[in-house]
PDB file of N, CA and C in Angstrom:
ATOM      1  N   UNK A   1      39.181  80.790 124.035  1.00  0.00           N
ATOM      2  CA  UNK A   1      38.981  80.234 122.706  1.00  0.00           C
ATOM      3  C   UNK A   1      39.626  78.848 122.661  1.00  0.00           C
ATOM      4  N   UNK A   2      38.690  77.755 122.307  1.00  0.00           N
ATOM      5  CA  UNK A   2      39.649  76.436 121.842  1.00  0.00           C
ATOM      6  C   UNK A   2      40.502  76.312 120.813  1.00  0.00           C
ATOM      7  N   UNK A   3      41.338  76.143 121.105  1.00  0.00           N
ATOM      8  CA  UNK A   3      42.684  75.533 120.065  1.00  0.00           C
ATOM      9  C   UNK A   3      42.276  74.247 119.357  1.00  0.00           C
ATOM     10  N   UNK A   4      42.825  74.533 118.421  1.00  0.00           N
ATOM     11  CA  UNK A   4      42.882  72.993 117.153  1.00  0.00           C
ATOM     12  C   UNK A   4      44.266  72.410 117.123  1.00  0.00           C
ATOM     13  N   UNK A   5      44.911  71.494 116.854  1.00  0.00           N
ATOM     14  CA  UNK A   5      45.718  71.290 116.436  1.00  0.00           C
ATOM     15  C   UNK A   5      45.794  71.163 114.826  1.00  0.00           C
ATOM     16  N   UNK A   6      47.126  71.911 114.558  1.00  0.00           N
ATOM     17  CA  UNK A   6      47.487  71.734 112.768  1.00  0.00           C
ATOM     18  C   UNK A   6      48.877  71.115 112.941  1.00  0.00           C
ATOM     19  N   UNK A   7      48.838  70.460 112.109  1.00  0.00           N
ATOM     20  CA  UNK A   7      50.144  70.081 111.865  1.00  0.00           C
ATOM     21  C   UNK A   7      50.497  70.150 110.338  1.00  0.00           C
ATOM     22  N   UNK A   8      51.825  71.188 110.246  1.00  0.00           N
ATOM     23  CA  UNK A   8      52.474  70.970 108.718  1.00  0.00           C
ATOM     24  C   UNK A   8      53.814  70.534 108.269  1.00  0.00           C
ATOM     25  N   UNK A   9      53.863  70.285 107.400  1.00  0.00           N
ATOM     26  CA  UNK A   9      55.555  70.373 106.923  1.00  0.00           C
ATOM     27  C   UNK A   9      55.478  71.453 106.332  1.00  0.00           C
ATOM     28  N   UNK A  10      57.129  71.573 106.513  1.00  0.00           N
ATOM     29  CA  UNK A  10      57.580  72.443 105.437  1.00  0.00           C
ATOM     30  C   UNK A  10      59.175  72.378 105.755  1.00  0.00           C
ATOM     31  N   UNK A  11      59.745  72.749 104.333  1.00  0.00           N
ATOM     32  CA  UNK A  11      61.134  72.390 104.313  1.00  0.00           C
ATOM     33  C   UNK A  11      62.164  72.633 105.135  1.00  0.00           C
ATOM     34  N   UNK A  12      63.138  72.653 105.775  1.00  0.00           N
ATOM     35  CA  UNK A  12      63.870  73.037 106.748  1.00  0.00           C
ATOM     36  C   UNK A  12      64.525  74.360 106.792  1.00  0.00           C
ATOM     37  N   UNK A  13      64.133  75.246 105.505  1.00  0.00           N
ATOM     38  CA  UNK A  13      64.651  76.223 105.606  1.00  0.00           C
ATOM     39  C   UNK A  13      63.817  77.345 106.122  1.00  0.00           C
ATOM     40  N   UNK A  14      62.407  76.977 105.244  1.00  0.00           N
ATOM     41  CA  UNK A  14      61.027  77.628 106.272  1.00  0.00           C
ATOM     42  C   UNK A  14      60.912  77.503 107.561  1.00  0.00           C
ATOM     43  N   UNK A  15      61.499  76.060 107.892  1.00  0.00           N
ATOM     44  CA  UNK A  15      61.037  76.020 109.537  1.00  0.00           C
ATOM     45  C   UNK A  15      62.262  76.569 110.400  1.00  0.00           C
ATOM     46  N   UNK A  16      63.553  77.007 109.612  1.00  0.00           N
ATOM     47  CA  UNK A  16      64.218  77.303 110.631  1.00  0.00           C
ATOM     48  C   UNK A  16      64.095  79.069 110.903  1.00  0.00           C
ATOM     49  N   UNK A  17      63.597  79.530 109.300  1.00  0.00           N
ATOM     50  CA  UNK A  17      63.012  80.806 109.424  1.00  0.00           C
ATOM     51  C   UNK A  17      61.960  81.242 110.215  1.00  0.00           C
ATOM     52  N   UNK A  18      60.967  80.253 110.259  1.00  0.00           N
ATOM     53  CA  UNK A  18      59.792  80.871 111.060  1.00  0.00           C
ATOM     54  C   UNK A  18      60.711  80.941 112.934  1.00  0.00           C
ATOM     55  N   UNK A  19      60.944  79.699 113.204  1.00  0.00           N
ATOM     56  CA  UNK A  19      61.781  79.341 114.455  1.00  0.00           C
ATOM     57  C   UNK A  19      62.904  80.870 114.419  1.00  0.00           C
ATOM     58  N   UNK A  20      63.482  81.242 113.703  1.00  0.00           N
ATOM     59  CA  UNK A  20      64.331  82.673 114.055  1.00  0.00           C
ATOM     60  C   UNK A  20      63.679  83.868 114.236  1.00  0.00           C
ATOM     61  N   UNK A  21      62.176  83.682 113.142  1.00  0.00           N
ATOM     62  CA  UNK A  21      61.667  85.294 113.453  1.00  0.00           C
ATOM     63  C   UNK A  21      60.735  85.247 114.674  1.00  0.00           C
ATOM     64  N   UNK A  22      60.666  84.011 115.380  1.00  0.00           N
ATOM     65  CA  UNK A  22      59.395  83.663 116.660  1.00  0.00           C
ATOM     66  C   UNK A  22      60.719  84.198 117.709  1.00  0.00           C
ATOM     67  N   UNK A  23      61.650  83.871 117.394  1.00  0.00           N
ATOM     68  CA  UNK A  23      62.624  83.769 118.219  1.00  0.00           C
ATOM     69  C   UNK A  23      62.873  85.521 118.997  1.00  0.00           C
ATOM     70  N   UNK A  24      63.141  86.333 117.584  1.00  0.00           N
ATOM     71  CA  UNK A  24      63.294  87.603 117.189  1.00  0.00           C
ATOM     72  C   UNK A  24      62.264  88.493 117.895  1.00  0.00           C
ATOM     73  N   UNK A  25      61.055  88.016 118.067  1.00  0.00           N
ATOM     74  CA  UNK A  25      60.038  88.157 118.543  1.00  0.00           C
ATOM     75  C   UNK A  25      59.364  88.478 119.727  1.00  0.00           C
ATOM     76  N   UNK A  26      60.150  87.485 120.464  1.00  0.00           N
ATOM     77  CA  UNK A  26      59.899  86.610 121.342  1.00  0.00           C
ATOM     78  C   UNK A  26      58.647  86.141 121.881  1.00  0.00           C
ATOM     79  N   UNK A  27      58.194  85.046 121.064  1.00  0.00           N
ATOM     80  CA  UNK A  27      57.394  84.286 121.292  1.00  0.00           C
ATOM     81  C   UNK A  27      57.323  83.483 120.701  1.00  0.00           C
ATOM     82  N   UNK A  28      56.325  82.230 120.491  1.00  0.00           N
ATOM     83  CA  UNK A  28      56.356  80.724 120.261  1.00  0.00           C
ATOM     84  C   UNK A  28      56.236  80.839 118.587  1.00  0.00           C
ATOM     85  N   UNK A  29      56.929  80.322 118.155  1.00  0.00           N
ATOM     86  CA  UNK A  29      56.708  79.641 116.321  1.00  0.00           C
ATOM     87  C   UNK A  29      54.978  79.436 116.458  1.00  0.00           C
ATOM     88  N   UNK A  30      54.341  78.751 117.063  1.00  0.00           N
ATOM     89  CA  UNK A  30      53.006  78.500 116.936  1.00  0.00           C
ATOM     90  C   UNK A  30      52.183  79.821 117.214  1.00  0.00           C
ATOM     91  N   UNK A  31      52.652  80.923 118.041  1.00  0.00           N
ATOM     92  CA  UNK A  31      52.236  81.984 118.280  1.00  0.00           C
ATOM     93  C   UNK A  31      52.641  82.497 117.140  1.00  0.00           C
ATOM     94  N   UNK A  32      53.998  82.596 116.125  1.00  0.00           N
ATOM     95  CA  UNK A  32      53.958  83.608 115.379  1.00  0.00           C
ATOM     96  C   UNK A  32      53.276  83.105 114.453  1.00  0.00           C
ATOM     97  N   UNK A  33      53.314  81.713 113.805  1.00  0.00           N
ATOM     98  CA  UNK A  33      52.688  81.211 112.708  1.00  0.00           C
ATOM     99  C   UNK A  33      50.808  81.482 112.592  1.00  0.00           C
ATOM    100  N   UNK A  34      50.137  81.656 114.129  1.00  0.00           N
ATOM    101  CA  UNK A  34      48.616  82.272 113.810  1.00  0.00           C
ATOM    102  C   UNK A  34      48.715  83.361 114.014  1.00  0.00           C
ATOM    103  N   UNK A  35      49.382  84.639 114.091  1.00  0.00           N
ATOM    104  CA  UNK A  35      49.555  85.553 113.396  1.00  0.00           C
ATOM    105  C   UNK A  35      49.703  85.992 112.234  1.00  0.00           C
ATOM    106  N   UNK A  36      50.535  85.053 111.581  1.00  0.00           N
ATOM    107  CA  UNK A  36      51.144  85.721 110.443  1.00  0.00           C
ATOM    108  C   UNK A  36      49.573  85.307 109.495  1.00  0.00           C
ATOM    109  N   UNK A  37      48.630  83.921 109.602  1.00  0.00           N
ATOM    110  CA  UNK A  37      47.251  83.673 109.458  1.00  0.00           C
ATOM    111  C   UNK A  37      46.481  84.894 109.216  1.00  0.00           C
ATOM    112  N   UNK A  38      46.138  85.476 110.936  1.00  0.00           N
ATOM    113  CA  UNK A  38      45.423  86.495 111.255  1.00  0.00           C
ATOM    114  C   UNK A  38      45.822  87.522 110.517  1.00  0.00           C
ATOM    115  N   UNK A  39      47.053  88.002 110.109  1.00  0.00           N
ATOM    116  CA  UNK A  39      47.668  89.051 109.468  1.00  0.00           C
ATOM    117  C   UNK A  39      47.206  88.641 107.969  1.00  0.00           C
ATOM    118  N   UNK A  40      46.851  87.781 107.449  1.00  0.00           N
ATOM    119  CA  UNK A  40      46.770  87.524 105.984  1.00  0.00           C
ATOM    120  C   UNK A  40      45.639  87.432 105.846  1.00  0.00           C
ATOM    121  N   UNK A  41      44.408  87.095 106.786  1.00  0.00           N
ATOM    122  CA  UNK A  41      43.143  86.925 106.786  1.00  0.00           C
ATOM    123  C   UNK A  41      42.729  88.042 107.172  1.00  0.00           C
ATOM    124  N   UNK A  42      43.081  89.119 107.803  1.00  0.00           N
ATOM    125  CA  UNK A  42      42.176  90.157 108.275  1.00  0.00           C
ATOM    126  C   UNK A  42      42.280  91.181 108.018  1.00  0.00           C
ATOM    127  N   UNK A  43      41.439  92.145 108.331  1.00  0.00           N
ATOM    128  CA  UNK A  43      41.166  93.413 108.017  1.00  0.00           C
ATOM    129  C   UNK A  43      42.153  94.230 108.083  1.00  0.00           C
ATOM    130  N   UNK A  44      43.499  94.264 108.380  1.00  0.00           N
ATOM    131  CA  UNK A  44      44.503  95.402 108.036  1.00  0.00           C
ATOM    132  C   UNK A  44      45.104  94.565 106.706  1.00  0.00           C
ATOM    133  N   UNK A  45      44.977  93.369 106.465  1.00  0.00           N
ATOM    134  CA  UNK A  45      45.666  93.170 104.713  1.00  0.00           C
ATOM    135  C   UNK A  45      44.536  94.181 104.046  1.00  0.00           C
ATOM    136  N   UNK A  46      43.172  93.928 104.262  1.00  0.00           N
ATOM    137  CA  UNK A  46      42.142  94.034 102.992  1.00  0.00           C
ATOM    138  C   UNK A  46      42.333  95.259 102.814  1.00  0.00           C
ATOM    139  N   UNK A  47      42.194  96.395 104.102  1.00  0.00           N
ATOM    140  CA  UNK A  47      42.734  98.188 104.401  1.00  0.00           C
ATOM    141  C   UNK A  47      43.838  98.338 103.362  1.00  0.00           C
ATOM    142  N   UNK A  48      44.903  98.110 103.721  1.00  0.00           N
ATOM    143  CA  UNK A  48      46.365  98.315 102.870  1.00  0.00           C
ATOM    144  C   UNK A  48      46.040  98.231 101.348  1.00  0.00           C
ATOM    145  N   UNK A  49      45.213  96.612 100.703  1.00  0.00           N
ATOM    146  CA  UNK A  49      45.192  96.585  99.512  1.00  0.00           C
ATOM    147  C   UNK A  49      44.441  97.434  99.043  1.00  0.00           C
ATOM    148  N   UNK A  50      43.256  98.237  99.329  1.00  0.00           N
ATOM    149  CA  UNK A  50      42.489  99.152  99.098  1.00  0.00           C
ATOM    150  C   UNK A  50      42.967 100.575  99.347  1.00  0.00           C
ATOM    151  N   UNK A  51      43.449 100.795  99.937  1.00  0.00           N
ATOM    152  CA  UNK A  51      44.309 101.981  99.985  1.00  0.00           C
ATOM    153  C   UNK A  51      45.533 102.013  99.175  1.00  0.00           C
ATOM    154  N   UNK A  52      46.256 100.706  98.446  1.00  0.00           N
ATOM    155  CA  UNK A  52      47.137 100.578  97.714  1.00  0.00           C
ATOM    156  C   UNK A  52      46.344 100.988  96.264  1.00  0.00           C
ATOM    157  N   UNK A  53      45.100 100.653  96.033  1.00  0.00           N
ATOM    158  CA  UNK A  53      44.399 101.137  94.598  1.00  0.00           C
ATOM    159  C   UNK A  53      43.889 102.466  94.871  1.00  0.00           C
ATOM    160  N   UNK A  54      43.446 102.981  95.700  1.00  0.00           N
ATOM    161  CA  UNK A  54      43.032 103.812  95.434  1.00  0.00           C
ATOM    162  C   UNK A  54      44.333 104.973  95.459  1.00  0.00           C
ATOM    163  N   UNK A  55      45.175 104.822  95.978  1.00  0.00           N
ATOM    164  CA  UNK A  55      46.771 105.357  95.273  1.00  0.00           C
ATOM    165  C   UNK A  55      46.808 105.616  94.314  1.00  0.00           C
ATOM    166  N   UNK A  56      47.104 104.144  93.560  1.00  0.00           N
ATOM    167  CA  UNK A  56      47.466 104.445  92.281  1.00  0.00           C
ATOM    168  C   UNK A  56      46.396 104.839  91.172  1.00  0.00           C
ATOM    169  N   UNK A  57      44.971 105.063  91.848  1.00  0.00           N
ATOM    170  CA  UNK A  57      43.930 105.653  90.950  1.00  0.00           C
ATOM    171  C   UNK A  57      44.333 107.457  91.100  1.00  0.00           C
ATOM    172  N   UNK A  58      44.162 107.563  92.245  1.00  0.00           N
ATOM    173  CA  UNK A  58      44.640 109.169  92.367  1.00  0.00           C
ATOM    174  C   UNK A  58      46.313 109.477  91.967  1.00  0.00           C
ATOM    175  N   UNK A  59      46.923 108.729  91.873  1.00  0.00           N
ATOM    176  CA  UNK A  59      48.708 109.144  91.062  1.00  0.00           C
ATOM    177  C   UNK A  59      48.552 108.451  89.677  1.00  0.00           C
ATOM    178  N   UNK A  60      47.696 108.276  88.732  1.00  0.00           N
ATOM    179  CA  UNK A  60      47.688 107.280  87.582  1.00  0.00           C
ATOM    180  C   UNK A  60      48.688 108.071  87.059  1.00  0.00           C
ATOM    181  N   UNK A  61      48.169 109.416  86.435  1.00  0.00           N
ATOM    182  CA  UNK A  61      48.609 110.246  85.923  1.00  0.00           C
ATOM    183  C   UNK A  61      49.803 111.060  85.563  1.00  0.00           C
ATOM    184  N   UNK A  62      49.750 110.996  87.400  1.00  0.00           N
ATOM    185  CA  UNK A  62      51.767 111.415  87.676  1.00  0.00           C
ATOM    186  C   UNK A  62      52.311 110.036  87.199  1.00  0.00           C
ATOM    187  N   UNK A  63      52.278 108.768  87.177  1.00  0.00           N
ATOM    188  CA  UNK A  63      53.178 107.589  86.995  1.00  0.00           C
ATOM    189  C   UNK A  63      52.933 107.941  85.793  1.00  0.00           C
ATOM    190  N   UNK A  64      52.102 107.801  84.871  1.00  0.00           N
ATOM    191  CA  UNK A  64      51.865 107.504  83.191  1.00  0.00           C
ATOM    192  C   UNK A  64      53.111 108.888  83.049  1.00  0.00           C
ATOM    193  N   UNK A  65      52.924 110.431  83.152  1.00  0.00           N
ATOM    194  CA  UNK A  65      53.913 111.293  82.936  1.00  0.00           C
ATOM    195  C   UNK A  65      55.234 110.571  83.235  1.00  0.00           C
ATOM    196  N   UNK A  66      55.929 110.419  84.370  1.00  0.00           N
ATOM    197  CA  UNK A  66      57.208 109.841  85.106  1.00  0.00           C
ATOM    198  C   UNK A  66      57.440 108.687  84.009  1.00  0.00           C
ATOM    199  N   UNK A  67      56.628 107.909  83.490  1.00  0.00           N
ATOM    200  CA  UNK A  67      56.988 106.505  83.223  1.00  0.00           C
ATOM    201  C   UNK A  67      56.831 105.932  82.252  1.00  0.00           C
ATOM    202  N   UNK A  68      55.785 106.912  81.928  1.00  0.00           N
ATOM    203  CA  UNK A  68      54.991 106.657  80.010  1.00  0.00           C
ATOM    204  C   UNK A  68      54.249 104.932  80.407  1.00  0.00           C
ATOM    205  N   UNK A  69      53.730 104.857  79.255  1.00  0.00           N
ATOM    206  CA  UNK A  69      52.561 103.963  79.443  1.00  0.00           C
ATOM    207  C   UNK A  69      53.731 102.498  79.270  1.00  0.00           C
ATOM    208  N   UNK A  70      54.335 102.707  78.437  1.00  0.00           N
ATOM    209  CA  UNK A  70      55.366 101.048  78.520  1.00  0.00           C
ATOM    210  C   UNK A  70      56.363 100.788  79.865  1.00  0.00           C
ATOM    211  N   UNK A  71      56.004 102.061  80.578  1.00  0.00           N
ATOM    212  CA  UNK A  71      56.848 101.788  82.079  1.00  0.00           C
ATOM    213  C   UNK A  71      58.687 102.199  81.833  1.00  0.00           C
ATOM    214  N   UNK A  72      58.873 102.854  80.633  1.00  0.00           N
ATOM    215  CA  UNK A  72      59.838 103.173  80.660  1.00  0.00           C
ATOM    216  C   UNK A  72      60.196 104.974  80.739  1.00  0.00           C
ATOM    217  N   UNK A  73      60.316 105.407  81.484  1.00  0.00           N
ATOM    218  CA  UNK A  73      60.879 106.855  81.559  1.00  0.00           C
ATOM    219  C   UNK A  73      61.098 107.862  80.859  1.00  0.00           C
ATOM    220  N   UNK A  74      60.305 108.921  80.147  1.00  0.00           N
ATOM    221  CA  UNK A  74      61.053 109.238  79.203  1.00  0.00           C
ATOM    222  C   UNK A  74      61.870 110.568  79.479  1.00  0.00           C
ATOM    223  N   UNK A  75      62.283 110.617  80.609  1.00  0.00           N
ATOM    224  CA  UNK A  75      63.210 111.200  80.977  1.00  0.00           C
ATOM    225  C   UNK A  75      64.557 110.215  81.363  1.00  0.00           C
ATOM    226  N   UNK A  76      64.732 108.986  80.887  1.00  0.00           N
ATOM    227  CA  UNK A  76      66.041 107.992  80.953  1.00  0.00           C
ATOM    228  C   UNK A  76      66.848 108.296  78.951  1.00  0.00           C
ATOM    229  N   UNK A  77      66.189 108.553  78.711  1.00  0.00           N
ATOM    230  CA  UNK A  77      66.838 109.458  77.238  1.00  0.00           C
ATOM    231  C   UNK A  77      67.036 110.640  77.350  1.00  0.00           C
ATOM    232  N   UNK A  78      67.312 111.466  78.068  1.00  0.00           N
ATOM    233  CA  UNK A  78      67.717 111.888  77.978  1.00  0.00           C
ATOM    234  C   UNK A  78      68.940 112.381  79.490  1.00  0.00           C
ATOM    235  N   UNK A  79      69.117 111.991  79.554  1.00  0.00           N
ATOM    236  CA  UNK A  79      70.449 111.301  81.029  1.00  0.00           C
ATOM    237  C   UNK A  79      71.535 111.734  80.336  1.00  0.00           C
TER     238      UNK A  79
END
């Protein structure tokens, strides 16, 4: 596959983060940075987010009980 060149900035705290987790890794900042791409563009994000709704379509019910509809507990009144 041909390579492109990109070039970005970004502030020194991003770049010293990406540079620690390539590091962590072990492999190149440019290797982890088209990953983390591929990971945001492809088919295991879109999987996860769709399996994240259809969760909370099949638990609506148990959360609304646990949590009541304003998201507050109504089992925290009585504690």
């Amino acid at each position: 596959m041909a390579k492109t060149q990109l070039n970005v900035r970004v502030d020194e705290g991003t770049a010293r983060a990406a540079r620690e987790r390539a590091l962590a890794r072990g492999m190149s900042v440019n290797r982890y940075i088209e990953e983390l791409v591929r990971q945001d563009t492809g088919e295991a994000g879109h999987t996860f987010v769709e399996a994240a709704a259809d969760f909370m379509k099949q638990y609506e019910t148990v959360f609304a009980e646990e949590f009541g509809k304003d998201g507050e507990s109504p089992r925290e009144g009585r504690r």
